[in-house]
PDB file of N, CA and C in Angstrom:
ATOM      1  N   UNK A   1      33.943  25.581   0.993  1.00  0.00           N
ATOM      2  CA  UNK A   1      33.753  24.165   0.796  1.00  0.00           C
ATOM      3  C   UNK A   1      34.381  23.788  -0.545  1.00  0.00           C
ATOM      4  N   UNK A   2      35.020  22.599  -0.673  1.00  0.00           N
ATOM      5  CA  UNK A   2      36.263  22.308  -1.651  1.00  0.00           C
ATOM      6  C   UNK A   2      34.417  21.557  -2.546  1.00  0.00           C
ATOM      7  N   UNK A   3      35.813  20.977  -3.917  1.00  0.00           N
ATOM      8  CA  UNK A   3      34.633  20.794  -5.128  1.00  0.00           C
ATOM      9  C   UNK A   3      34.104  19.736  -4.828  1.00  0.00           C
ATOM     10  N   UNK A   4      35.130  18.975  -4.500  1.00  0.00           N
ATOM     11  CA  UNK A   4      34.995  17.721  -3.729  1.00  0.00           C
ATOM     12  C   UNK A   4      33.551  17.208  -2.870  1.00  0.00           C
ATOM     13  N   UNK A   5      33.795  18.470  -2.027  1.00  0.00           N
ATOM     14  CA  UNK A   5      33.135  18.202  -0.819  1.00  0.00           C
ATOM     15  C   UNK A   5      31.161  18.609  -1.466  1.00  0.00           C
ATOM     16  N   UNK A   6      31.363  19.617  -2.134  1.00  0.00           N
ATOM     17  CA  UNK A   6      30.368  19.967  -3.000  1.00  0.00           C
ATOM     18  C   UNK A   6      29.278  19.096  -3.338  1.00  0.00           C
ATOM     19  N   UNK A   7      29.854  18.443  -4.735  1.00  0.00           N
ATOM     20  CA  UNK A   7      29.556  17.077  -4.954  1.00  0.00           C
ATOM     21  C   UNK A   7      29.048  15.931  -4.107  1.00  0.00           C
ATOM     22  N   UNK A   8      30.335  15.463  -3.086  1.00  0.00           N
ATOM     23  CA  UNK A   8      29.536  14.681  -1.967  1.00  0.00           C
ATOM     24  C   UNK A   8      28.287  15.227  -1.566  1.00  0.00           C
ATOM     25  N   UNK A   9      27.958  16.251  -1.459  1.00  0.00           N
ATOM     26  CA  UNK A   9      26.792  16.757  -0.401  1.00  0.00           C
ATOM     27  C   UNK A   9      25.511  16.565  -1.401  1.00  0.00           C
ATOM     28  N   UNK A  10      25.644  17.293  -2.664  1.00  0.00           N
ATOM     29  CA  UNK A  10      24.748  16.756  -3.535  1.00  0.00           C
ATOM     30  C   UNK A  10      24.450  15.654  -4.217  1.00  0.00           C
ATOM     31  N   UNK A  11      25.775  14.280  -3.957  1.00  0.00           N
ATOM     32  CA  UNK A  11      25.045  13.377  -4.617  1.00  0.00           C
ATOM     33  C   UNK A  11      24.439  12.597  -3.431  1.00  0.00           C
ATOM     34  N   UNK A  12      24.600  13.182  -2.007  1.00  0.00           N
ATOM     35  CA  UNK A  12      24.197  12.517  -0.774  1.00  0.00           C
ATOM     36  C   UNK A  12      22.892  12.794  -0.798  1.00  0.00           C
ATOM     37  N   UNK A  13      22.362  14.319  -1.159  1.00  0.00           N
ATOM     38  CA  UNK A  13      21.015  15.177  -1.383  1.00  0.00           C
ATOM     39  C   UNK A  13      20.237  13.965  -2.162  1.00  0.00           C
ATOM     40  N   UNK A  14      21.037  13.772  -3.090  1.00  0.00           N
ATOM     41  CA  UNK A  14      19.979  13.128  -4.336  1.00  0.00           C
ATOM     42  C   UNK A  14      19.299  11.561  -4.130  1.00  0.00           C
ATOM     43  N   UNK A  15      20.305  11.075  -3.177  1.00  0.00           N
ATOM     44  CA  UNK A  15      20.352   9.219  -3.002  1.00  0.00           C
ATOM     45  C   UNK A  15      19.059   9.909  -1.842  1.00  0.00           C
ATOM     46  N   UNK A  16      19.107  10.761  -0.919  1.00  0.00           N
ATOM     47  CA  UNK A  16      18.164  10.960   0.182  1.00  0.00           C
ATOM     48  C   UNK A  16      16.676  10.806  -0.504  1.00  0.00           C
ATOM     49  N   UNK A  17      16.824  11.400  -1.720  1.00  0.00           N
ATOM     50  CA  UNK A  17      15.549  11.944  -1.674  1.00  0.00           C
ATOM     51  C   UNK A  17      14.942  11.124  -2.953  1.00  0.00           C
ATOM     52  N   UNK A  18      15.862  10.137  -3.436  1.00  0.00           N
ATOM     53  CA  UNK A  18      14.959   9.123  -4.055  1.00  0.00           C
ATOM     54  C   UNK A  18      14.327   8.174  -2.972  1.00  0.00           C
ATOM     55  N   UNK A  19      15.110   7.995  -1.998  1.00  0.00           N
ATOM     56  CA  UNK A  19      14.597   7.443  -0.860  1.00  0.00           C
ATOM     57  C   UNK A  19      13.018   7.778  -0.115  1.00  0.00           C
ATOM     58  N   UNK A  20      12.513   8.829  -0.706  1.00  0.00           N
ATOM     59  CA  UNK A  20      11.449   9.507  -0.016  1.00  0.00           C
ATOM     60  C   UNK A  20      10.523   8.919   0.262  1.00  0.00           C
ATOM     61  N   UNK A  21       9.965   7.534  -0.481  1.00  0.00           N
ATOM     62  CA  UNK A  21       8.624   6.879  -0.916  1.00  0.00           C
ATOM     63  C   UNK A  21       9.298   5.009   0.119  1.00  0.00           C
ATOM     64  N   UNK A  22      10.617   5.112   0.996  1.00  0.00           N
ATOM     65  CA  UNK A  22      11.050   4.714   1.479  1.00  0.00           C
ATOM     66  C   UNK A  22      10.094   4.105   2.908  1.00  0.00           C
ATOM     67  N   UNK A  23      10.357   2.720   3.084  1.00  0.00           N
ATOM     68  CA  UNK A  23      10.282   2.255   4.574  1.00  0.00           C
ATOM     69  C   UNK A  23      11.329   0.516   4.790  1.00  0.00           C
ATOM     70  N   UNK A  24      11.513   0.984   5.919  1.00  0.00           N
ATOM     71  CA  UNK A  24      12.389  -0.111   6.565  1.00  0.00           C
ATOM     72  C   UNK A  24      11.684  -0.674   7.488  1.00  0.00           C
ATOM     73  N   UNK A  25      11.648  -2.527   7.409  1.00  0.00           N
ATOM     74  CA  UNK A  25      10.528  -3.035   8.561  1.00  0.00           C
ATOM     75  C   UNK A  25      11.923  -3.789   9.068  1.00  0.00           C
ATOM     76  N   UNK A  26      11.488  -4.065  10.087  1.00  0.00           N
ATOM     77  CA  UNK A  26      12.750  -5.134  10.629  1.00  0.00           C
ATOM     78  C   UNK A  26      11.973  -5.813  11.501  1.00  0.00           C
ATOM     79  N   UNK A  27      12.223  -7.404  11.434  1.00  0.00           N
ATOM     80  CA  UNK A  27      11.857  -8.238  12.597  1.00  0.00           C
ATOM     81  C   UNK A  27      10.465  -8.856  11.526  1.00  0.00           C
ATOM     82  N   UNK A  28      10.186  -8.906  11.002  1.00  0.00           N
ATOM     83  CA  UNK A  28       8.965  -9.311  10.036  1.00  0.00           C
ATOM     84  C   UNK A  28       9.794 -10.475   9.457  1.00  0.00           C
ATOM     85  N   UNK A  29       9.086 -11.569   9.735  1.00  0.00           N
ATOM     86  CA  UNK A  29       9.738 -12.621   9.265  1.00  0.00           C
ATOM     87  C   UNK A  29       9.218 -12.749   7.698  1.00  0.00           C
ATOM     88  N   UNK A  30       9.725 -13.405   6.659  1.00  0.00           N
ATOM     89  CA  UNK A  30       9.446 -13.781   5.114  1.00  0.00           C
ATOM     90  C   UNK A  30      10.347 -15.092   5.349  1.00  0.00           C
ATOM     91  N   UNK A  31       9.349 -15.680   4.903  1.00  0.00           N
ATOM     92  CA  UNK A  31       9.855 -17.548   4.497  1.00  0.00           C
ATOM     93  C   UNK A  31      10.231 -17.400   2.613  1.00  0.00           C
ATOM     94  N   UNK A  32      11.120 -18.397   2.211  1.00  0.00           N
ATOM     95  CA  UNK A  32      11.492 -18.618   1.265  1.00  0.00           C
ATOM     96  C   UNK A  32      10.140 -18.502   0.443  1.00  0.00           C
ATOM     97  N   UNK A  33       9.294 -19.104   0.553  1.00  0.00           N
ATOM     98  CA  UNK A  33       7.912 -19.832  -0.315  1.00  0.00           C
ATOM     99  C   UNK A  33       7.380 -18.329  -0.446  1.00  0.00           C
ATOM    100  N   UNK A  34       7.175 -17.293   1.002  1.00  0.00           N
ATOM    101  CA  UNK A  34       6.583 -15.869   0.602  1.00  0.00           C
ATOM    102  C   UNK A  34       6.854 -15.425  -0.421  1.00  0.00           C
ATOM    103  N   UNK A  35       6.476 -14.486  -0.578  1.00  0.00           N
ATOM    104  CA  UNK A  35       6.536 -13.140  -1.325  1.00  0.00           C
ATOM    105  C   UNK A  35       6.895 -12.033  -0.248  1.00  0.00           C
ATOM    106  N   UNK A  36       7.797 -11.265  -0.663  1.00  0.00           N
ATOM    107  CA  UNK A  36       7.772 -10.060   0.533  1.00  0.00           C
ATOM    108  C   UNK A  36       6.605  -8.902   0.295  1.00  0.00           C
ATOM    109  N   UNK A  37       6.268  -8.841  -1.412  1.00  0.00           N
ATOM    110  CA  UNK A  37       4.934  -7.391  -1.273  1.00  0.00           C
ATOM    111  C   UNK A  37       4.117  -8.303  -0.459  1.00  0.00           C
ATOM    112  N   UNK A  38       3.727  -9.847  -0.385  1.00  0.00           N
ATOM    113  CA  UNK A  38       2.264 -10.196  -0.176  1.00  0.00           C
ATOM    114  C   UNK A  38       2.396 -10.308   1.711  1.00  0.00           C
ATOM    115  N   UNK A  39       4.143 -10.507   2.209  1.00  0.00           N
ATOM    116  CA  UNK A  39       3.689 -10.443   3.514  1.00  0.00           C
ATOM    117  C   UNK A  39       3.919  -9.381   4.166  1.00  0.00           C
ATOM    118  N   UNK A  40       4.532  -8.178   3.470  1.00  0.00           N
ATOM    119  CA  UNK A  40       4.195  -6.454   3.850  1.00  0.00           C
ATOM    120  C   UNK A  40       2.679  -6.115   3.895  1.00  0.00           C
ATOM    121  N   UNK A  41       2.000  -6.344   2.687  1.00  0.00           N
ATOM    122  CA  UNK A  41       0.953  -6.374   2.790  1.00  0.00           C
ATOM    123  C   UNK A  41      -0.015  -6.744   4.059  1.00  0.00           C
ATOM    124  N   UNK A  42       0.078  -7.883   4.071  1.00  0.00           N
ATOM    125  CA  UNK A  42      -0.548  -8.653   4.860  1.00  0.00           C
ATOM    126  C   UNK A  42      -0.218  -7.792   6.453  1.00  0.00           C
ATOM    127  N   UNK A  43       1.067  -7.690   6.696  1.00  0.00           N
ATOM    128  CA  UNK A  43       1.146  -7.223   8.266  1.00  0.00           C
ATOM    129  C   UNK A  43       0.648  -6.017   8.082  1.00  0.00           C
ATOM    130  N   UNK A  44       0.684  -5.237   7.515  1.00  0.00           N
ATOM    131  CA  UNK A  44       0.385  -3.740   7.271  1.00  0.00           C
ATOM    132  C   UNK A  44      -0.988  -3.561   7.712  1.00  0.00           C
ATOM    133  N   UNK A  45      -2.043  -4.036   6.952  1.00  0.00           N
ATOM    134  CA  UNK A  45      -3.407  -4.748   6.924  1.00  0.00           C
ATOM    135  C   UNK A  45      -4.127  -4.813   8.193  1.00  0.00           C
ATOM    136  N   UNK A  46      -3.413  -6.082   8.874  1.00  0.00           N
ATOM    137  CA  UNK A  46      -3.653  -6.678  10.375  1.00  0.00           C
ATOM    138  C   UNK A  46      -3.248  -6.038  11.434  1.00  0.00           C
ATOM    139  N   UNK A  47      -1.920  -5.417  11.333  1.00  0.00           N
ATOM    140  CA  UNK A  47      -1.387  -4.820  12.436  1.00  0.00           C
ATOM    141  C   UNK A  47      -1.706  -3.497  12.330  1.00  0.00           C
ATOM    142  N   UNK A  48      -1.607  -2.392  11.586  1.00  0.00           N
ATOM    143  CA  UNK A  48      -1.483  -1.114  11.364  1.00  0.00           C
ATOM    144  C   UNK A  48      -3.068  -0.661  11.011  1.00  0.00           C
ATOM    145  N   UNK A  49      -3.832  -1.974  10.348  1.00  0.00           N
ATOM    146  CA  UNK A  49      -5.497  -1.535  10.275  1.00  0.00           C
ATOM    147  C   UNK A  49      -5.638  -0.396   9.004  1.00  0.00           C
ATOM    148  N   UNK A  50      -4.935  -1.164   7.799  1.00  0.00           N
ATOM    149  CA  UNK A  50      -4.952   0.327   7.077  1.00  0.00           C
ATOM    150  C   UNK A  50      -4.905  -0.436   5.286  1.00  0.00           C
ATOM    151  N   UNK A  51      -5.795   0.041   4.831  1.00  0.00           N
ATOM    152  CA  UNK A  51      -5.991  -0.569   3.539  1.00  0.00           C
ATOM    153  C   UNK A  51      -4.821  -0.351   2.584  1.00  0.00           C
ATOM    154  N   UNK A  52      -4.073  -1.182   2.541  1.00  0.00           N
ATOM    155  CA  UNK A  52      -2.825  -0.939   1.792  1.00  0.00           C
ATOM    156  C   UNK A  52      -2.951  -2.504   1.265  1.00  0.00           C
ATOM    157  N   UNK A  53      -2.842  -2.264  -0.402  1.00  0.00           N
ATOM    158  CA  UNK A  53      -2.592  -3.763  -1.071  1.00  0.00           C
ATOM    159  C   UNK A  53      -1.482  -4.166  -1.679  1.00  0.00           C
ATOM    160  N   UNK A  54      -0.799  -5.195  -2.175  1.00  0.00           N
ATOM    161  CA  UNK A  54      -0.101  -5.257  -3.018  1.00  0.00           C
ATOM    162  C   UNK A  54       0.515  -4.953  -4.159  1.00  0.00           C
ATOM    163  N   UNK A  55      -0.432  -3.921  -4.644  1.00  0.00           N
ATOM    164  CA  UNK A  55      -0.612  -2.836  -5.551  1.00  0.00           C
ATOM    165  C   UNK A  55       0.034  -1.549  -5.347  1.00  0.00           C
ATOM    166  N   UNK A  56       0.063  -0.846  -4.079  1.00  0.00           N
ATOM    167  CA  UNK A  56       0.635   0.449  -3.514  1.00  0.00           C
ATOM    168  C   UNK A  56       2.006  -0.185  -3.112  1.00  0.00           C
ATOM    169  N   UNK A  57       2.188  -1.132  -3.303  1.00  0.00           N
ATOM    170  CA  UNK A  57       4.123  -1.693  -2.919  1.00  0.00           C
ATOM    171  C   UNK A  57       4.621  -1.786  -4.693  1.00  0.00           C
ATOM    172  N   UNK A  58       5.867  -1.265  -4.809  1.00  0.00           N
ATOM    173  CA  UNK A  58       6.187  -1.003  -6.074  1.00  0.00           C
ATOM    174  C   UNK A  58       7.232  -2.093  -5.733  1.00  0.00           C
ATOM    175  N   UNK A  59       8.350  -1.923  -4.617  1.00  0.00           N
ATOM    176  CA  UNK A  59       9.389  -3.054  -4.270  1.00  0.00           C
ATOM    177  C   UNK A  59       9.127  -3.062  -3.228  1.00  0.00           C
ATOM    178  N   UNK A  60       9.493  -4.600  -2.802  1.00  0.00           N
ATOM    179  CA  UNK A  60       9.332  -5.092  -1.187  1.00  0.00           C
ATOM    180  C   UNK A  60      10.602  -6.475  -1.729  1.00  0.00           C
ATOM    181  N   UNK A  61      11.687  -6.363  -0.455  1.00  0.00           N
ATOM    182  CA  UNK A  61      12.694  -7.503  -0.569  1.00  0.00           C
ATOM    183  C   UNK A  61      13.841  -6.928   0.580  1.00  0.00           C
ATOM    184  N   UNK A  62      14.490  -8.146   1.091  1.00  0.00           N
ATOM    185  CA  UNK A  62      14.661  -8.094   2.169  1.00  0.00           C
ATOM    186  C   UNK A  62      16.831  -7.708   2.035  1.00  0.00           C
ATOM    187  N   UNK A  63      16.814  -7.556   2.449  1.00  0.00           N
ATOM    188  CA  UNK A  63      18.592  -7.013   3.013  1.00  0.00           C
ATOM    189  C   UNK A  63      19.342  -7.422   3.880  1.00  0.00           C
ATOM    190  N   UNK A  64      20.276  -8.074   3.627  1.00  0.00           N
ATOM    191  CA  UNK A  64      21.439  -8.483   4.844  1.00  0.00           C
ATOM    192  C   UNK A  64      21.275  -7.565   5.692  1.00  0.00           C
ATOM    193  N   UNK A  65      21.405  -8.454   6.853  1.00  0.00           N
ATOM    194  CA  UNK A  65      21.707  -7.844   8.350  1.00  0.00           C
ATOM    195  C   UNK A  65      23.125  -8.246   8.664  1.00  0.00           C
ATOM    196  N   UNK A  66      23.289  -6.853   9.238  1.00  0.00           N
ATOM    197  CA  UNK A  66      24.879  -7.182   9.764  1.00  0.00           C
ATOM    198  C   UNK A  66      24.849  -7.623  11.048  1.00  0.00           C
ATOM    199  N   UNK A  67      25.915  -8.641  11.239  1.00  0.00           N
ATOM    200  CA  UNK A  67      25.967  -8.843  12.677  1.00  0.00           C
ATOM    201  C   UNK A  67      27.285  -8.598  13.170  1.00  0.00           C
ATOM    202  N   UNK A  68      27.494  -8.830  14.353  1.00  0.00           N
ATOM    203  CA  UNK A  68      28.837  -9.213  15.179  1.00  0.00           C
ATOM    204  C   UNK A  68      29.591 -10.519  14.766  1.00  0.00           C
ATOM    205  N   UNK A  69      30.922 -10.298  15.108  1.00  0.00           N
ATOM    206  CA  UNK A  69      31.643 -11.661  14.972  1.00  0.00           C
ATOM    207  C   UNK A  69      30.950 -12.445  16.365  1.00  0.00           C
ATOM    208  N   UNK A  70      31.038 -12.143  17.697  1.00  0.00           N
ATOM    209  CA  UNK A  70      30.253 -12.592  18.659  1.00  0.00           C
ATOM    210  C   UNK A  70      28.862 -13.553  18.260  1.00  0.00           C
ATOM    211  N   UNK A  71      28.269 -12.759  17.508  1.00  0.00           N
ATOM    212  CA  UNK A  71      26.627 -12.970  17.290  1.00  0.00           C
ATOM    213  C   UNK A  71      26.341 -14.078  16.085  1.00  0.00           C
ATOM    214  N   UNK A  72      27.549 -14.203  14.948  1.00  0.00           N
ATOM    215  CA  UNK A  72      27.475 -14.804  14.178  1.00  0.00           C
ATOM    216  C   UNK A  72      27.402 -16.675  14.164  1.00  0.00           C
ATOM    217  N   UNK A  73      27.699 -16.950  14.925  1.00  0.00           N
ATOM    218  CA  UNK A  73      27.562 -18.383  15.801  1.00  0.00           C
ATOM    219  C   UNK A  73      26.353 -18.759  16.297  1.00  0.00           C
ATOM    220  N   UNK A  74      26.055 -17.713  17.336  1.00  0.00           N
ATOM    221  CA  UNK A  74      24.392 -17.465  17.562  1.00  0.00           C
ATOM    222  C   UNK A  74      23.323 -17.595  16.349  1.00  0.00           C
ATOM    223  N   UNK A  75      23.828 -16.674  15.570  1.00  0.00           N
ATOM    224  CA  UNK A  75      22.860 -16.640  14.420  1.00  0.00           C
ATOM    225  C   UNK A  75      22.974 -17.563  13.751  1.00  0.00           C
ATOM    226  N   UNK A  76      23.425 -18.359  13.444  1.00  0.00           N
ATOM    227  CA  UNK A  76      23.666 -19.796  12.682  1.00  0.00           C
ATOM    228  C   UNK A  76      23.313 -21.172  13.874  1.00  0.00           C
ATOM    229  N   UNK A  77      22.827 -20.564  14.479  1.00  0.00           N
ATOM    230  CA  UNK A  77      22.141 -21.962  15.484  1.00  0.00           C
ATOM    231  C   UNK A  77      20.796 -21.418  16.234  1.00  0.00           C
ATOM    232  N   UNK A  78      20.415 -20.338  15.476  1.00  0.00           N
ATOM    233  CA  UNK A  78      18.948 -19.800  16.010  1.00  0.00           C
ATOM    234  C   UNK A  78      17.935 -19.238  14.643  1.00  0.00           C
ATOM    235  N   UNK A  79      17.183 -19.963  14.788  1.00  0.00           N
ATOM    236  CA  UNK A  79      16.142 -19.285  13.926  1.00  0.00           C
ATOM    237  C   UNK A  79      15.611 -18.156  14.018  1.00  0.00           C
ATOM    238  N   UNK A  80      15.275 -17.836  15.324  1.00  0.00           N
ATOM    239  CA  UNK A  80      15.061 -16.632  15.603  1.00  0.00           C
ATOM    240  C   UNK A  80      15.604 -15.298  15.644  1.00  0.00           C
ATOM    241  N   UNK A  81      16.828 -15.761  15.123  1.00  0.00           N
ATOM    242  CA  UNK A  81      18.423 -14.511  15.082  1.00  0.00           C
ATOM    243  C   UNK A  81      17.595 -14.183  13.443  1.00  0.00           C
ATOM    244  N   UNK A  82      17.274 -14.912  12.575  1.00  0.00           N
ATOM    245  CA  UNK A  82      17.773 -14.739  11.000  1.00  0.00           C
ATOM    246  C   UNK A  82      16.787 -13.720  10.503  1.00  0.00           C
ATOM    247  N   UNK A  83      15.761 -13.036  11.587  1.00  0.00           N
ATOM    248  CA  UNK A  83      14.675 -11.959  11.015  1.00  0.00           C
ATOM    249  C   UNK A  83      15.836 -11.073  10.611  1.00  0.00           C
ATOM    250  N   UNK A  84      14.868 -10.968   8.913  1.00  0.00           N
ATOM    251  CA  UNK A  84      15.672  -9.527   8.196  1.00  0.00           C
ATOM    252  C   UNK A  84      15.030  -8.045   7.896  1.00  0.00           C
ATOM    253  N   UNK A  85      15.962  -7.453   7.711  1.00  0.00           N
ATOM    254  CA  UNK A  85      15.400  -6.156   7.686  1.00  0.00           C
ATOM    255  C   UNK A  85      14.670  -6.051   5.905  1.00  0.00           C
ATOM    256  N   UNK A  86      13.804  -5.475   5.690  1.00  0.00           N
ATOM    257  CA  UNK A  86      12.791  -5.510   4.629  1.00  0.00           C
ATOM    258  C   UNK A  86      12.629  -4.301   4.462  1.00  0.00           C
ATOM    259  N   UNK A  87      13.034  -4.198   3.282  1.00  0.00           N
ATOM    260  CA  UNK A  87      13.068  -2.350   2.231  1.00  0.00           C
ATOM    261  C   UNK A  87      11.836  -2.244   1.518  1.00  0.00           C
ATOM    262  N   UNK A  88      10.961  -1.744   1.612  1.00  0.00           N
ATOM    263  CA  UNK A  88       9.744  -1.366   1.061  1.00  0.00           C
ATOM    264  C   UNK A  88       9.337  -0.014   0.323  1.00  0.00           C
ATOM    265  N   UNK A  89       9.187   0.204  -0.771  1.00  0.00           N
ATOM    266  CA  UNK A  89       9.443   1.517  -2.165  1.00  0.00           C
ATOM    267  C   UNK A  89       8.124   1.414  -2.117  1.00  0.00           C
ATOM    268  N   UNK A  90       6.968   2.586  -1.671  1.00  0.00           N
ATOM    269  CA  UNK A  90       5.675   2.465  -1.965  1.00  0.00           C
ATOM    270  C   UNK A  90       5.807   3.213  -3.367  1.00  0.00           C
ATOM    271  N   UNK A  91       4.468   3.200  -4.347  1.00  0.00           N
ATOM    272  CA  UNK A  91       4.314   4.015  -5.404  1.00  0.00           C
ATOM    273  C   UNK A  91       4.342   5.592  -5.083  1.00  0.00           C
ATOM    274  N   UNK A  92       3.290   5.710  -4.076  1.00  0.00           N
ATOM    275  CA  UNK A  92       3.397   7.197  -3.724  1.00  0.00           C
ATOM    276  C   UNK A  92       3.717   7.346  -1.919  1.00  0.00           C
ATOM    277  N   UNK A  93       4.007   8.907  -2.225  1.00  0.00           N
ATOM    278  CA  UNK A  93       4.667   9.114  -1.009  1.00  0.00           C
ATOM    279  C   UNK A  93       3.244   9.433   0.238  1.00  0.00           C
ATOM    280  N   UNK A  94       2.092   9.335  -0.148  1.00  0.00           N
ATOM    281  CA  UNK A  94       1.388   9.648   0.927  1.00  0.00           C
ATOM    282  C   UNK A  94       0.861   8.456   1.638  1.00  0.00           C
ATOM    283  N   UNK A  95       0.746   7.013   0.937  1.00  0.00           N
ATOM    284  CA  UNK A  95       0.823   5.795   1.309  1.00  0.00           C
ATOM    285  C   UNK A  95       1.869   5.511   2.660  1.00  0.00           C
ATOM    286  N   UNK A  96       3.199   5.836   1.932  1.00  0.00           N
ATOM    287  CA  UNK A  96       4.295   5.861   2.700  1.00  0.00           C
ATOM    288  C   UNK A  96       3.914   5.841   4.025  1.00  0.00           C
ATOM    289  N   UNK A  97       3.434   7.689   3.938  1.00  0.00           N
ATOM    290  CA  UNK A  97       3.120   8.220   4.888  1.00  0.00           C
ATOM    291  C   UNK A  97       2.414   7.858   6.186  1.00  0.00           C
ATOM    292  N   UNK A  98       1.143   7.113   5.567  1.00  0.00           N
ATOM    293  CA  UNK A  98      -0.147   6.757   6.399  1.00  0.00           C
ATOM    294  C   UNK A  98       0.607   5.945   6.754  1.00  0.00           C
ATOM    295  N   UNK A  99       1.630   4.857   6.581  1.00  0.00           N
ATOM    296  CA  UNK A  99       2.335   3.773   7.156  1.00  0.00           C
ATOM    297  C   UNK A  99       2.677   4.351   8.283  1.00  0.00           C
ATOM    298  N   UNK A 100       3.698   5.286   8.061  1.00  0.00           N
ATOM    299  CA  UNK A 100       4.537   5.814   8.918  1.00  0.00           C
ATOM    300  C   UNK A 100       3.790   6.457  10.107  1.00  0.00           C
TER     301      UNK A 100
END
């Protein structure tokens, strides 16, 4: 394996595994006025039945979605197209977990 290739693999290792304390929600709507920890929270809570507060979310904020050239027309004349995907960094990884 060249030095090159080396490198890639370990700085791929490293981005993975800051990721660890990682979750991706998609389809969870957040309005401008929200907060994204307070409406992670909140679905987490109601739907999943699991004491998780605003407190155990370190980051919560949401990420472009990619679309199609097809879809992009659609999505600009549907509200219902514009749910985004939502990156959520708990403090610890066993929180994470119980999510997951």
């Amino acid at each position: 394996m060249s030095v090159v290739r080396k490198n890639a693999v370990a700085a791929n290792d490293t981005a993975q595994y800051s990721r660890h304390n990682n979750v991706r929600i998609k389809g969870l709507q957040v309005t401008s006025s929200d907060d994204c920890h307070t409406t992670v929270a909140d679905f987490i809570q109601k739907n999943l039945h699991l004491h998780i507060g605003v407190d155990d979310i370190e980051v919560a904020h949401t990420l472009p979605t990619r679309s199609t050239r097809a879809n992009q027309h659609t999505a600009a004349n549907s509200s219902d197209s514009r749910s985004s995907m939502i990156i959520v960094h708990f403090w610890q990884r066993d929180v994470r977990d119980s999510v997951i």
